[in-house]
PDB file of N, CA and C in Angstrom:
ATOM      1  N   UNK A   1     -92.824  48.615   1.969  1.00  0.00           N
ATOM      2  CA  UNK A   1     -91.465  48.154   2.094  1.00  0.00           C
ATOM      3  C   UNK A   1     -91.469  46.702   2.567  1.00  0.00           C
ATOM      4  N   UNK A   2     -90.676  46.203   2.036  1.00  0.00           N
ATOM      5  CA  UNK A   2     -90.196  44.775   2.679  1.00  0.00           C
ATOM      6  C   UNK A   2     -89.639  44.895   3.677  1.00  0.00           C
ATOM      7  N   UNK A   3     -89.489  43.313   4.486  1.00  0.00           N
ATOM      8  CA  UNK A   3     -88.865  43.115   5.714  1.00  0.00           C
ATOM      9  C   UNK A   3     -87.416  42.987   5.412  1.00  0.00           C
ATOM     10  N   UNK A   4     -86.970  42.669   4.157  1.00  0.00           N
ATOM     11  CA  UNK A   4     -85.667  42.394   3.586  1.00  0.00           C
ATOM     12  C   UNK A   4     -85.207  43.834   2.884  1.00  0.00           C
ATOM     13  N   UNK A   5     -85.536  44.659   3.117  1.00  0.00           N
ATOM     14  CA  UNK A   5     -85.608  45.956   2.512  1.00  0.00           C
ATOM     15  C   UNK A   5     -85.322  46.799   4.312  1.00  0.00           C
ATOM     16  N   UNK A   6     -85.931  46.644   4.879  1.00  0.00           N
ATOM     17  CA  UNK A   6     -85.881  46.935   6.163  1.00  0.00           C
ATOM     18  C   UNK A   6     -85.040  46.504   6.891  1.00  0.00           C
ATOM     19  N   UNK A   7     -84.608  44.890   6.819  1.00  0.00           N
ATOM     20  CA  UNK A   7     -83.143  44.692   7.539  1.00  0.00           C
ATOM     21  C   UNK A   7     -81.689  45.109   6.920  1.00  0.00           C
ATOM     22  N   UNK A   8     -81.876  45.160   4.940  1.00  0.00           N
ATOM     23  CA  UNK A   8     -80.826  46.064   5.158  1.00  0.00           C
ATOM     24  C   UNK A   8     -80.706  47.378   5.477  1.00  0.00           C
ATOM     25  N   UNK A   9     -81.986  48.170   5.074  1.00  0.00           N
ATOM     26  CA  UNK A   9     -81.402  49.343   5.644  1.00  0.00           C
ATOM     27  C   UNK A   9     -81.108  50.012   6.886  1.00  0.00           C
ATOM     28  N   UNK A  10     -81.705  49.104   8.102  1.00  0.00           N
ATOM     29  CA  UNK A  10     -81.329  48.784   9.248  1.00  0.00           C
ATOM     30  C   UNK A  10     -79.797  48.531   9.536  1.00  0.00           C
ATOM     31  N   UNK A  11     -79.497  47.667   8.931  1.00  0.00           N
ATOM     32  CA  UNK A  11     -77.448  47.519   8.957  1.00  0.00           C
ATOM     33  C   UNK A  11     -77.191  48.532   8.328  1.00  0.00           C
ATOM     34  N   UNK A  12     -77.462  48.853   7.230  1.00  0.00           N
ATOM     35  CA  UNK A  12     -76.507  49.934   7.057  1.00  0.00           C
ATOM     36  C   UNK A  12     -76.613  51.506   7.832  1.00  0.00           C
ATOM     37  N   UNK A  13     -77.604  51.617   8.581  1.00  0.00           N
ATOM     38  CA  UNK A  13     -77.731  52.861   9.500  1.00  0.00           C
ATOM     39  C   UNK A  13     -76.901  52.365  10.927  1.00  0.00           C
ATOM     40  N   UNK A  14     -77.065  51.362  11.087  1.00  0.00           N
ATOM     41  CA  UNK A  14     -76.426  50.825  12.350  1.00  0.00           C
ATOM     42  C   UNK A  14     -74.616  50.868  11.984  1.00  0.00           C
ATOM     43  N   UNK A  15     -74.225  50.367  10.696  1.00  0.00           N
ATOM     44  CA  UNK A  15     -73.108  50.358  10.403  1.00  0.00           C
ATOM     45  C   UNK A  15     -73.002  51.970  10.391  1.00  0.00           C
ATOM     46  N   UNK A  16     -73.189  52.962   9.719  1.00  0.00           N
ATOM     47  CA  UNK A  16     -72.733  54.212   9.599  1.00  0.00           C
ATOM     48  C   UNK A  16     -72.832  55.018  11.190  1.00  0.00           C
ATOM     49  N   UNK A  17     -73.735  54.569  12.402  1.00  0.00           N
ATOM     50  CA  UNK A  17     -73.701  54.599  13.391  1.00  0.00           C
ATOM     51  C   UNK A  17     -72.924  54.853  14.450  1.00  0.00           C
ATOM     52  N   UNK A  18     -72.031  53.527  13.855  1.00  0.00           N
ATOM     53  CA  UNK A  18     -70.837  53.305  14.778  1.00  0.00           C
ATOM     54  C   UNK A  18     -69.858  53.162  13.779  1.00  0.00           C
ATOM     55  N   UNK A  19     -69.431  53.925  12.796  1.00  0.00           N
ATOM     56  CA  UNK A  19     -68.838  54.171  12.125  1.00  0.00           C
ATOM     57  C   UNK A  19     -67.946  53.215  11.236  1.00  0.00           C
ATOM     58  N   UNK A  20     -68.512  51.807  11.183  1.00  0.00           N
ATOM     59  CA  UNK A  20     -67.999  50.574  11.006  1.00  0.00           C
ATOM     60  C   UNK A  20     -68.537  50.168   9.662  1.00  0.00           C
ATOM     61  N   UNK A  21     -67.386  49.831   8.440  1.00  0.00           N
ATOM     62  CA  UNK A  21     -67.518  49.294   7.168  1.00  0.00           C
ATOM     63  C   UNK A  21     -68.550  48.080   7.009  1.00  0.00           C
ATOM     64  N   UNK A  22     -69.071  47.754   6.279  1.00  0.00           N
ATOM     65  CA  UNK A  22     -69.626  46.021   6.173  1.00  0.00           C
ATOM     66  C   UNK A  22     -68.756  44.939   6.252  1.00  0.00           C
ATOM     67  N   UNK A  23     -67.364  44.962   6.057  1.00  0.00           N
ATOM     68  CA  UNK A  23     -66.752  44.234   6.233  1.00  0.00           C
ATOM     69  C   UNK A  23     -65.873  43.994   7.830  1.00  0.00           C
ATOM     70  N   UNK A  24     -65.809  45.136   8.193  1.00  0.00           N
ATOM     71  CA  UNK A  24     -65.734  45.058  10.056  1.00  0.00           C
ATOM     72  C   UNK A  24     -67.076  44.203  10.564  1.00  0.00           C
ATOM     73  N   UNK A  25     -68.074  44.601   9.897  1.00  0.00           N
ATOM     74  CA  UNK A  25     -69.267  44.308  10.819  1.00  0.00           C
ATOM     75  C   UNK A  25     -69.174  42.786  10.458  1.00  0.00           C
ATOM     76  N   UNK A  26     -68.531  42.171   9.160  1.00  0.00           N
ATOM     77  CA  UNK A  26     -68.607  40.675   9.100  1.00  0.00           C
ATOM     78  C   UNK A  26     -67.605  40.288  10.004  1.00  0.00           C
ATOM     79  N   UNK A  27     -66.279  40.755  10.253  1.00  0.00           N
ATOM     80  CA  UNK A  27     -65.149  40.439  11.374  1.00  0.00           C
ATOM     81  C   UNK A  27     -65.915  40.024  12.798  1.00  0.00           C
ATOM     82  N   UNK A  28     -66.171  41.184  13.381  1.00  0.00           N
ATOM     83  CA  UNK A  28     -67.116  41.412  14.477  1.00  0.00           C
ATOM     84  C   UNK A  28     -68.219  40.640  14.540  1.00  0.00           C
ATOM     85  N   UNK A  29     -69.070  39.894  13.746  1.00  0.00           N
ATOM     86  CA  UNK A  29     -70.516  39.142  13.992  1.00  0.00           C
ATOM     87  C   UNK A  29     -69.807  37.691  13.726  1.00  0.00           C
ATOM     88  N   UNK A  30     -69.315  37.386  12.847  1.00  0.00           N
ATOM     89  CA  UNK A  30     -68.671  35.978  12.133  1.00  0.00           C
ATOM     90  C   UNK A  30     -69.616  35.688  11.287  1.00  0.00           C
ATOM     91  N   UNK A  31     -70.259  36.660  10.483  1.00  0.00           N
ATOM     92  CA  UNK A  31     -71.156  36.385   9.173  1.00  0.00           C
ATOM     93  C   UNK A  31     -70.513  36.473   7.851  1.00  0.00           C
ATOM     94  N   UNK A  32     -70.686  35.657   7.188  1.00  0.00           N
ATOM     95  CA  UNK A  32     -69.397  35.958   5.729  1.00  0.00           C
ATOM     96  C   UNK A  32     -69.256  36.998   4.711  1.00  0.00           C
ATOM     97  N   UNK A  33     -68.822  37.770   4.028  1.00  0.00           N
ATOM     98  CA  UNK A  33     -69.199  39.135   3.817  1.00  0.00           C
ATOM     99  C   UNK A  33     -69.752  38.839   2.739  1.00  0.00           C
ATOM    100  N   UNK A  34     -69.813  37.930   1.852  1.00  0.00           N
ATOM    101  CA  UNK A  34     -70.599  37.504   1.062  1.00  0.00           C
ATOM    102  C   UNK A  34     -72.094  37.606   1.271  1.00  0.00           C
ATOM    103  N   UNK A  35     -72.745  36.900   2.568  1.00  0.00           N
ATOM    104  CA  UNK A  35     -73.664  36.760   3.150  1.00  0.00           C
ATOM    105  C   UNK A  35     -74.654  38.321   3.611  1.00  0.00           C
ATOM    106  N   UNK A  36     -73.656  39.395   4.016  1.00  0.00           N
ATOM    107  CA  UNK A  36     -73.712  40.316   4.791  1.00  0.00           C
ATOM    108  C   UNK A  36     -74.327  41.427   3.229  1.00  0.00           C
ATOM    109  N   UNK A  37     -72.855  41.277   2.168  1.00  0.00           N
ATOM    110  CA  UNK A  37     -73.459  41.863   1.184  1.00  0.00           C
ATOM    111  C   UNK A  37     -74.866  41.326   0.476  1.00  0.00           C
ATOM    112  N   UNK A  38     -75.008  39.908   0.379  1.00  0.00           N
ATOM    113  CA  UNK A  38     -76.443  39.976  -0.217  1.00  0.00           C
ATOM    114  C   UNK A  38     -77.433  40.901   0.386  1.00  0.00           C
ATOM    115  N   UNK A  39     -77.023  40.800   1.756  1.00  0.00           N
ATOM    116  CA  UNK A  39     -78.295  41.418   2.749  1.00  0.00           C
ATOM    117  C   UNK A  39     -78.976  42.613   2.170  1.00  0.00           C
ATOM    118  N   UNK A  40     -77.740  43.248   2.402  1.00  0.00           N
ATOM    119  CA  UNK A  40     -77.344  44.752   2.124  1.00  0.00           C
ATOM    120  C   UNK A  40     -77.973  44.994   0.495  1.00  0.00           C
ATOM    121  N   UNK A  41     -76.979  44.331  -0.389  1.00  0.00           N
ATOM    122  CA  UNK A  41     -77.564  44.824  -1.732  1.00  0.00           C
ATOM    123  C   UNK A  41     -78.892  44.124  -2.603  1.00  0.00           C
ATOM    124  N   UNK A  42     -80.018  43.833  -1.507  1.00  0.00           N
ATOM    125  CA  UNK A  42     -80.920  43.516  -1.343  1.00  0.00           C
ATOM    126  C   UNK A  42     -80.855  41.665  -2.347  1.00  0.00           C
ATOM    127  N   UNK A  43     -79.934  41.487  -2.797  1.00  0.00           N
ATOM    128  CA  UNK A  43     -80.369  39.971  -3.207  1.00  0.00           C
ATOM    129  C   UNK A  43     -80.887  38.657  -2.395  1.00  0.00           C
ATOM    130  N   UNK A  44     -80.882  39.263  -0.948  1.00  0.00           N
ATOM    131  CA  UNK A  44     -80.970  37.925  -0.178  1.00  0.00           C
ATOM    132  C   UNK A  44     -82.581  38.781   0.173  1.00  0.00           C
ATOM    133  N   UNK A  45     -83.530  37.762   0.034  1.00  0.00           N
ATOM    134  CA  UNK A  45     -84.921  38.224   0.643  1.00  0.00           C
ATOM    135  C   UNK A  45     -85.356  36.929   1.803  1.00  0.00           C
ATOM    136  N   UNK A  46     -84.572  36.437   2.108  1.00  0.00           N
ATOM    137  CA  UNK A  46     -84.926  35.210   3.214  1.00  0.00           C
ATOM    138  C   UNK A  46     -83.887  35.418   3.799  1.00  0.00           C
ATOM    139  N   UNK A  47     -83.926  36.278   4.778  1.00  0.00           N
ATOM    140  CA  UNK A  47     -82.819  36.376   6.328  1.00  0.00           C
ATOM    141  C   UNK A  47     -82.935  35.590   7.016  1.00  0.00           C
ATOM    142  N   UNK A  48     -81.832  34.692   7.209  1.00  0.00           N
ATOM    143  CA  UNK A  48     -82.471  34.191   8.338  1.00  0.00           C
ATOM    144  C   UNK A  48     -82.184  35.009  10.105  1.00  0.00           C
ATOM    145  N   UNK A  49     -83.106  34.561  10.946  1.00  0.00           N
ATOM    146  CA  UNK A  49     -82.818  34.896  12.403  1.00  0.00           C
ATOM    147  C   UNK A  49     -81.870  34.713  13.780  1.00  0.00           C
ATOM    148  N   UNK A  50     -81.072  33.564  12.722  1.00  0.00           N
ATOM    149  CA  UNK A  50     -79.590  33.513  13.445  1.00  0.00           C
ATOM    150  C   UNK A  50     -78.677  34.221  12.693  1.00  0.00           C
ATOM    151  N   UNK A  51     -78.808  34.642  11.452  1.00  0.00           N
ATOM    152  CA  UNK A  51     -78.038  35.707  10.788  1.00  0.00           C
ATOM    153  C   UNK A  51     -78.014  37.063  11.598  1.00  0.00           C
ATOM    154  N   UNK A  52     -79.314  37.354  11.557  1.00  0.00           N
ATOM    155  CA  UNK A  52     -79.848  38.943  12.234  1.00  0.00           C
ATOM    156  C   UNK A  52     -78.929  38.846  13.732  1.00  0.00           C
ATOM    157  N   UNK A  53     -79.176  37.941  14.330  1.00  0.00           N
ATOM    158  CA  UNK A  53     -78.576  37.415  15.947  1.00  0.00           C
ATOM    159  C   UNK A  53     -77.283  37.668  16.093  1.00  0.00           C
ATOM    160  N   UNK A  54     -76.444  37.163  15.051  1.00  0.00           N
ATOM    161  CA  UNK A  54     -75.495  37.254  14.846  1.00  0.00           C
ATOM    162  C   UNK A  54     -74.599  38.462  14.334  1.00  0.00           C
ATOM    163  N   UNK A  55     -75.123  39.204  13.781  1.00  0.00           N
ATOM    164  CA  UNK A  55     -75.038  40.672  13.225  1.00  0.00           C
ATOM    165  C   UNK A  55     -75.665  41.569  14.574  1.00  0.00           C
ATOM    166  N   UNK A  56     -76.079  41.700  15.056  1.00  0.00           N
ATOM    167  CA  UNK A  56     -76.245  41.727  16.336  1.00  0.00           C
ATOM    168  C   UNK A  56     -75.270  42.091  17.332  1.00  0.00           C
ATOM    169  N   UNK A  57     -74.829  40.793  17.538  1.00  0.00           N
ATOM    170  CA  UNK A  57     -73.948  40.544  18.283  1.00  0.00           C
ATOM    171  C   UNK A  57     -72.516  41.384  17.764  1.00  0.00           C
ATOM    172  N   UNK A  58     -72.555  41.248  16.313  1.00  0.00           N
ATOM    173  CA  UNK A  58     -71.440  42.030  15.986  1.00  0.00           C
ATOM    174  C   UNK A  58     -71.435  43.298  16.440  1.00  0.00           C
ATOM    175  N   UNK A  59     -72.812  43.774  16.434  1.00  0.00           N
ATOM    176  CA  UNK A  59     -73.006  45.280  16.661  1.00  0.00           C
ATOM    177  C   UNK A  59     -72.919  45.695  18.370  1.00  0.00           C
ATOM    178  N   UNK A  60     -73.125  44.746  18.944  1.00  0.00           N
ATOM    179  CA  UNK A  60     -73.417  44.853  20.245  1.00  0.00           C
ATOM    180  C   UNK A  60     -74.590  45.378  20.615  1.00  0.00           C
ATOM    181  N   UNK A  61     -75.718  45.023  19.771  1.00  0.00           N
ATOM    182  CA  UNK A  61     -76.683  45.129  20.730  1.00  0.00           C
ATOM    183  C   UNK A  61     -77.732  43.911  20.344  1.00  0.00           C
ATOM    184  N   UNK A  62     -79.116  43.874  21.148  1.00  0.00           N
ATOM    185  CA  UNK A  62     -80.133  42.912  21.215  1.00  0.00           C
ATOM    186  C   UNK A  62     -80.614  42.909  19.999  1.00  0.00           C
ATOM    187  N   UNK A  63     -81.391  41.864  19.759  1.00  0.00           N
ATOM    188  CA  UNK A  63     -82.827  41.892  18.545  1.00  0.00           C
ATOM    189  C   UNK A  63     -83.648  42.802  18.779  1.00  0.00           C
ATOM    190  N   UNK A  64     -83.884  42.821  20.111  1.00  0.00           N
ATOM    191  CA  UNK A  64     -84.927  43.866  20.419  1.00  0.00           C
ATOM    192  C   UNK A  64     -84.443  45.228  19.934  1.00  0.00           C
ATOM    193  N   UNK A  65     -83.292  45.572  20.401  1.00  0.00           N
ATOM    194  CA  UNK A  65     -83.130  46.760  19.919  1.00  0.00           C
ATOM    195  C   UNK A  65     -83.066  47.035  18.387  1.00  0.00           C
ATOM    196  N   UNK A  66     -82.393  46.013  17.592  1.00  0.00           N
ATOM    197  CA  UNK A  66     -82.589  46.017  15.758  1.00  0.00           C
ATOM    198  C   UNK A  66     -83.919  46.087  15.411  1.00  0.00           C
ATOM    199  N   UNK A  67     -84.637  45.539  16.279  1.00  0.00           N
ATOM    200  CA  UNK A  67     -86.390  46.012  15.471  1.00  0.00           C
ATOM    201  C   UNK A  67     -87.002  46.203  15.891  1.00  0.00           C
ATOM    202  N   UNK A  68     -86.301  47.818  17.364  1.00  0.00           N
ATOM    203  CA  UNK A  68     -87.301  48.573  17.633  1.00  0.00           C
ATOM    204  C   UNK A  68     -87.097  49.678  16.665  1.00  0.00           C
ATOM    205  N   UNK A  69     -87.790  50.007  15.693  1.00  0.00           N
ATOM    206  CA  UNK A  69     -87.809  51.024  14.577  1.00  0.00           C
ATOM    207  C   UNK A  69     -89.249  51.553  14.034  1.00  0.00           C
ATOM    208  N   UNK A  70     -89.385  52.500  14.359  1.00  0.00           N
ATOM    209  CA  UNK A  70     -90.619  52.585  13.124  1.00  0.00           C
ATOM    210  C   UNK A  70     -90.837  52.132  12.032  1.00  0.00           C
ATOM    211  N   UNK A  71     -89.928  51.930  11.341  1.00  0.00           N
ATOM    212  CA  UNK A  71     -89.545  51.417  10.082  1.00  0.00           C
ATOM    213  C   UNK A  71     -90.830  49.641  10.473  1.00  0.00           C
ATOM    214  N   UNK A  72     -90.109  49.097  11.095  1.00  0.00           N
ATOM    215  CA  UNK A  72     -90.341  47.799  11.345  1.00  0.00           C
ATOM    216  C   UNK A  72     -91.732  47.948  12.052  1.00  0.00           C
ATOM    217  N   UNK A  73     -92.174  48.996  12.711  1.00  0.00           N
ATOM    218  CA  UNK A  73     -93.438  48.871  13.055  1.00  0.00           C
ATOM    219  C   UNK A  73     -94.443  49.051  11.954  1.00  0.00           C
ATOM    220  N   UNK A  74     -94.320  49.770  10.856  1.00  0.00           N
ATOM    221  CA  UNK A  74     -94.893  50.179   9.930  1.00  0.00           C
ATOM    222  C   UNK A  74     -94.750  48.976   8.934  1.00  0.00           C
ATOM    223  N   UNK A  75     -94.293  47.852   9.193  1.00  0.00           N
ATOM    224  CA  UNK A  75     -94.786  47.372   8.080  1.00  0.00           C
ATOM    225  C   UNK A  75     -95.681  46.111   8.006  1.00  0.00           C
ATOM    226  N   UNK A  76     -95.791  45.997   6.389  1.00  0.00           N
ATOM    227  CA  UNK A  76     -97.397  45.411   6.246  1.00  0.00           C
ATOM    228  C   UNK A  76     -97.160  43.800   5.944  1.00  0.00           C
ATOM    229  N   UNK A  77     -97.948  43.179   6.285  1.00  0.00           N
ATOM    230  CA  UNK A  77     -97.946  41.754   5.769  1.00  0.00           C
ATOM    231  C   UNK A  77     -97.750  41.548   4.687  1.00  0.00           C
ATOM    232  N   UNK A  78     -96.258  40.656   4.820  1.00  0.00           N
ATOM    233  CA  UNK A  78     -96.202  40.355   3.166  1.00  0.00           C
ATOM    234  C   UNK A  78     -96.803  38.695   2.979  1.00  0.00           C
ATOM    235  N   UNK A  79     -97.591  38.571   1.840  1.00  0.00           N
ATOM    236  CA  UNK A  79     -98.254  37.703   1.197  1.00  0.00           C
ATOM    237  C   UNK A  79     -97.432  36.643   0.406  1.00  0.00           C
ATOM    238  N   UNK A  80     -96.791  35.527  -0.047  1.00  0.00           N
ATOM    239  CA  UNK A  80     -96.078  34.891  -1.244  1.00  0.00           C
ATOM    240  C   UNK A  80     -97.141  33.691  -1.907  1.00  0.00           C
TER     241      UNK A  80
END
């Protein structure tokens, strides 16, 4: 799995979580839903880390907590 494969499916478990649409979660972070959907429907493969921060924040919680996951521990070096 990718890391861009992993942060969306990370939002979208976090969004179904707290029971909040993608488009609340752009209200709530101030990320553009444009932005939020690439994430999500995997076209964006370069996240950046003030994005994630920021989505975050929408969610109310840390970085730390978005990638404490197995998911994210399990994965492998990607190469380009």
């Amino acid at each position: 799995m990718k890391i861009s494969d992993a942060v969306a499916d990370r939002i979208l478990s976090l969004c179904r979580e707290r029971g909040l649409s993608v488009n609340k979660l752009c209200t709530l972070s101030g990320v553009t839903q444009s932005t939020v959907n690439d994430i999500v429907n995997r076209k964006s493969k370069n996240i950046g880390i003030v994005t994630i921060k920021m989505l975050c924040d929408g969610l109310d919680i840390s970085i730390t907590d978005f990638f404490d996951t197995q998911e994210f521990r399990n994965l492998e070096q990607e190469l380009y």
